[in-house]
C-alpha atoms as a PDB file:
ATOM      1  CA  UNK A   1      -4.360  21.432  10.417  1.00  0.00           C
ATOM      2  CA  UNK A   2      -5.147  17.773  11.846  1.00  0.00           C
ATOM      3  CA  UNK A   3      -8.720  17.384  10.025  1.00  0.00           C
ATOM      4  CA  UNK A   4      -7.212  18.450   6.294  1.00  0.00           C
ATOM      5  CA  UNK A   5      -4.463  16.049   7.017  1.00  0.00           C
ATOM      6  CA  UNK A   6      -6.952  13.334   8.044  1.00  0.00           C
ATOM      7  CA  UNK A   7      -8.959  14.227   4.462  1.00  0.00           C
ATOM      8  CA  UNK A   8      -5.094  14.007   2.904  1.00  0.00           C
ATOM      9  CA  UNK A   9      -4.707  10.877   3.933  1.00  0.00           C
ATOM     10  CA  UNK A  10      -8.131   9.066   3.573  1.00  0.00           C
ATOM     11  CA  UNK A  11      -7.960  10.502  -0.191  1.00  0.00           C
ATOM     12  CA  UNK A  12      -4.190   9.367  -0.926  1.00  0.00           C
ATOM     13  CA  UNK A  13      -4.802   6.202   0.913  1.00  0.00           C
ATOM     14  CA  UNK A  14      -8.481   5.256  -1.238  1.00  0.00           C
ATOM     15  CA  UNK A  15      -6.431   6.825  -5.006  1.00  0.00           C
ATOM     16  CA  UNK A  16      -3.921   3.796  -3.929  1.00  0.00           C
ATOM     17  CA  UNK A  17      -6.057   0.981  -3.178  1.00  0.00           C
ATOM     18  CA  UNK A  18      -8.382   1.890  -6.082  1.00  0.00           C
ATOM     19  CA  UNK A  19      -5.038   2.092  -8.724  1.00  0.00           C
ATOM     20  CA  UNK A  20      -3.504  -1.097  -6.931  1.00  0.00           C
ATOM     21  CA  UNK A  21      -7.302  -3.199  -7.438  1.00  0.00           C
ATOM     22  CA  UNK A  22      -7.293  -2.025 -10.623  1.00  0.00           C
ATOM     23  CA  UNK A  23      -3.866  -3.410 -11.126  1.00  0.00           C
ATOM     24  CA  UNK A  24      -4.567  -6.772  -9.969  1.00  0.00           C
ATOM     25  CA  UNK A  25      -7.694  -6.969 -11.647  1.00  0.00           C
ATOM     26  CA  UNK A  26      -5.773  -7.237 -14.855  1.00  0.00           C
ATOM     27  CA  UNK A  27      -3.072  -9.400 -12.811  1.00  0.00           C
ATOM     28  CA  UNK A  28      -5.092 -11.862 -10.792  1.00  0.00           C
ATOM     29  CA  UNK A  29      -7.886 -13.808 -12.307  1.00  0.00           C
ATOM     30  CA  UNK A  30      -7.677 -16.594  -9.661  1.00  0.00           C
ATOM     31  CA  UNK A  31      -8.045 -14.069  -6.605  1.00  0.00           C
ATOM     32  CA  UNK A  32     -11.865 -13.502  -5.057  1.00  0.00           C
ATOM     33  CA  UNK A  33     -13.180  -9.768  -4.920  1.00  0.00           C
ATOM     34  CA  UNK A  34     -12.595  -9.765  -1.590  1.00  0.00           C
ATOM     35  CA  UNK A  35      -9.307 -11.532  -1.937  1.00  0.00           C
ATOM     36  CA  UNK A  36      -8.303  -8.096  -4.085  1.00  0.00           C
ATOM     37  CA  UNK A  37     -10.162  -5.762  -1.932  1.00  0.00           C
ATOM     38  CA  UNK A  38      -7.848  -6.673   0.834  1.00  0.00           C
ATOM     39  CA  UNK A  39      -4.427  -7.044  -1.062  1.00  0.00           C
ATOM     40  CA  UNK A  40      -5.290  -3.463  -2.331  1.00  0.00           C
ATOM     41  CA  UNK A  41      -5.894  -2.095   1.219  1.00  0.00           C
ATOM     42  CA  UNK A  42      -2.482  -3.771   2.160  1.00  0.00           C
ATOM     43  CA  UNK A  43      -0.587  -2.220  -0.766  1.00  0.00           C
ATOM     44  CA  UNK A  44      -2.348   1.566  -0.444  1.00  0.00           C
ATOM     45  CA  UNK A  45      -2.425   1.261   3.390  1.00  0.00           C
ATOM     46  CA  UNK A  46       1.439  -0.352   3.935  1.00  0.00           C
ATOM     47  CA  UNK A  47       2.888   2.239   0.878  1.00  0.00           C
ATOM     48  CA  UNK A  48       1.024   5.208   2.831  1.00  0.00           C
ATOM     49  CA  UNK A  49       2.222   4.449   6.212  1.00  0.00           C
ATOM     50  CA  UNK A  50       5.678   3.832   4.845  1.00  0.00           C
ATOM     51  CA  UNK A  51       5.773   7.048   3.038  1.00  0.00           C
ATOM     52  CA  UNK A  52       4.827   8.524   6.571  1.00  0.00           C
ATOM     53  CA  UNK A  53       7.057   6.937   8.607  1.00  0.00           C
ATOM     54  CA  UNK A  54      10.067   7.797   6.181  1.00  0.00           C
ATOM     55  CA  UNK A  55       9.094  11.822   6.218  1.00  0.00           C
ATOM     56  CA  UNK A  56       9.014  11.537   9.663  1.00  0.00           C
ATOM     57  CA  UNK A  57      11.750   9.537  11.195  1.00  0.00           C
ATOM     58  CA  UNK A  58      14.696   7.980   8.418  1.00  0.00           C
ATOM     59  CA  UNK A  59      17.406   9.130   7.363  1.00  0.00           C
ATOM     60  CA  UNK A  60      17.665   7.189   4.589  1.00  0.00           C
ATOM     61  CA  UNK A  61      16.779   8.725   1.147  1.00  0.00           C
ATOM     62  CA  UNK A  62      13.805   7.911  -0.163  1.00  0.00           C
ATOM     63  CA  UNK A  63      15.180   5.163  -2.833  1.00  0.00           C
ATOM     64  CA  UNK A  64      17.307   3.642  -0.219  1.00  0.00           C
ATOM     65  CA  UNK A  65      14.124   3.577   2.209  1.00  0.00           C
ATOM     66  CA  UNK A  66      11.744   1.809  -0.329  1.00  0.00           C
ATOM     67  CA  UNK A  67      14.381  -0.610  -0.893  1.00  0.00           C
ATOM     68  CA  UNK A  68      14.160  -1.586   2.742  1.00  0.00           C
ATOM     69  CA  UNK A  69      10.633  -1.450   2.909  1.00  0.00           C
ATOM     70  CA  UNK A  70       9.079  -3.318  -0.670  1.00  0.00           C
ATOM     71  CA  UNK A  71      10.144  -6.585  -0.026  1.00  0.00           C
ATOM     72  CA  UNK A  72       7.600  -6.249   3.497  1.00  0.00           C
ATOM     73  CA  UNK A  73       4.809  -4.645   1.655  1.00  0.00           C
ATOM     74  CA  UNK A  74       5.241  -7.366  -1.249  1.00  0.00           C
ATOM     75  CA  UNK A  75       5.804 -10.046   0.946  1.00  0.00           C
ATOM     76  CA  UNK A  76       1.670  -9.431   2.590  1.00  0.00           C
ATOM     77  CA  UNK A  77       0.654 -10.294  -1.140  1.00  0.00           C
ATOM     78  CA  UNK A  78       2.441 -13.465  -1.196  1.00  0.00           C
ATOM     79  CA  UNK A  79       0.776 -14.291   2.013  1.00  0.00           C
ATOM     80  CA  UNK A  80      -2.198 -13.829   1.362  1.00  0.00           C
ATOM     81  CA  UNK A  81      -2.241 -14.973  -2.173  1.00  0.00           C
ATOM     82  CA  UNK A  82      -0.927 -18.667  -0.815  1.00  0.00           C
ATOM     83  CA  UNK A  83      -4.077 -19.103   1.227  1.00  0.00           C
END
C-alpha cells in the first residue's frame, strides 16, 4: 500500500502547487518565477502535510484544525514575499 500512497501524495501535492501558482500568477505581478515556484511548493507542500498530520494525530475537527494551522502556512508567504 506504501508505493500508491507515495503516487497519492506526489499527485495531490503537484494538483496544489500547480492551482496555488496559478493563483498567484493572477495575484503577484511583482514576484519572480522562481519567487512563485517556491511560495506554491510552500502552500501545496505545508496544506498537504497539515492535512496529514490532522488525519493522523488531532483531535480537533477539521475547521477548528485549519484555524490553528493557516495563519503558519500564510505566514511563509509573507516571509518570503518581504525579501
Amino acid at each position: 500500500m506504501e508505493p500508491f500512497n507515495s503516487i497519492i501524495e506526489q499527485k495531490i501535492k503537484k494538483e496544489l502547487g500547480e492551482l496555488f501558482h496559478s493563483l498567484l500568477l493572477k495575484q503577484q505581478h511583482n514576484m519572480s518565477s522562481e519567487d512563485l515556484k517556491i511560495v506554491s511548493t510552500i502552500f501545496s507542500w505545508g496544506i498537504y502535510g497539515a492535512s496529514v498530520d490532522w488525519e493522523n494525530n488531532s483531535s480537533l475537527s477539521a475547521e477548528q484544525y485549519i484555524k490553528k494551522a493557516l495563519p503558519f502556512i500564510v505566514s511563509e508567504r509573507i516571509i518570503l514575499k518581504d525579501d
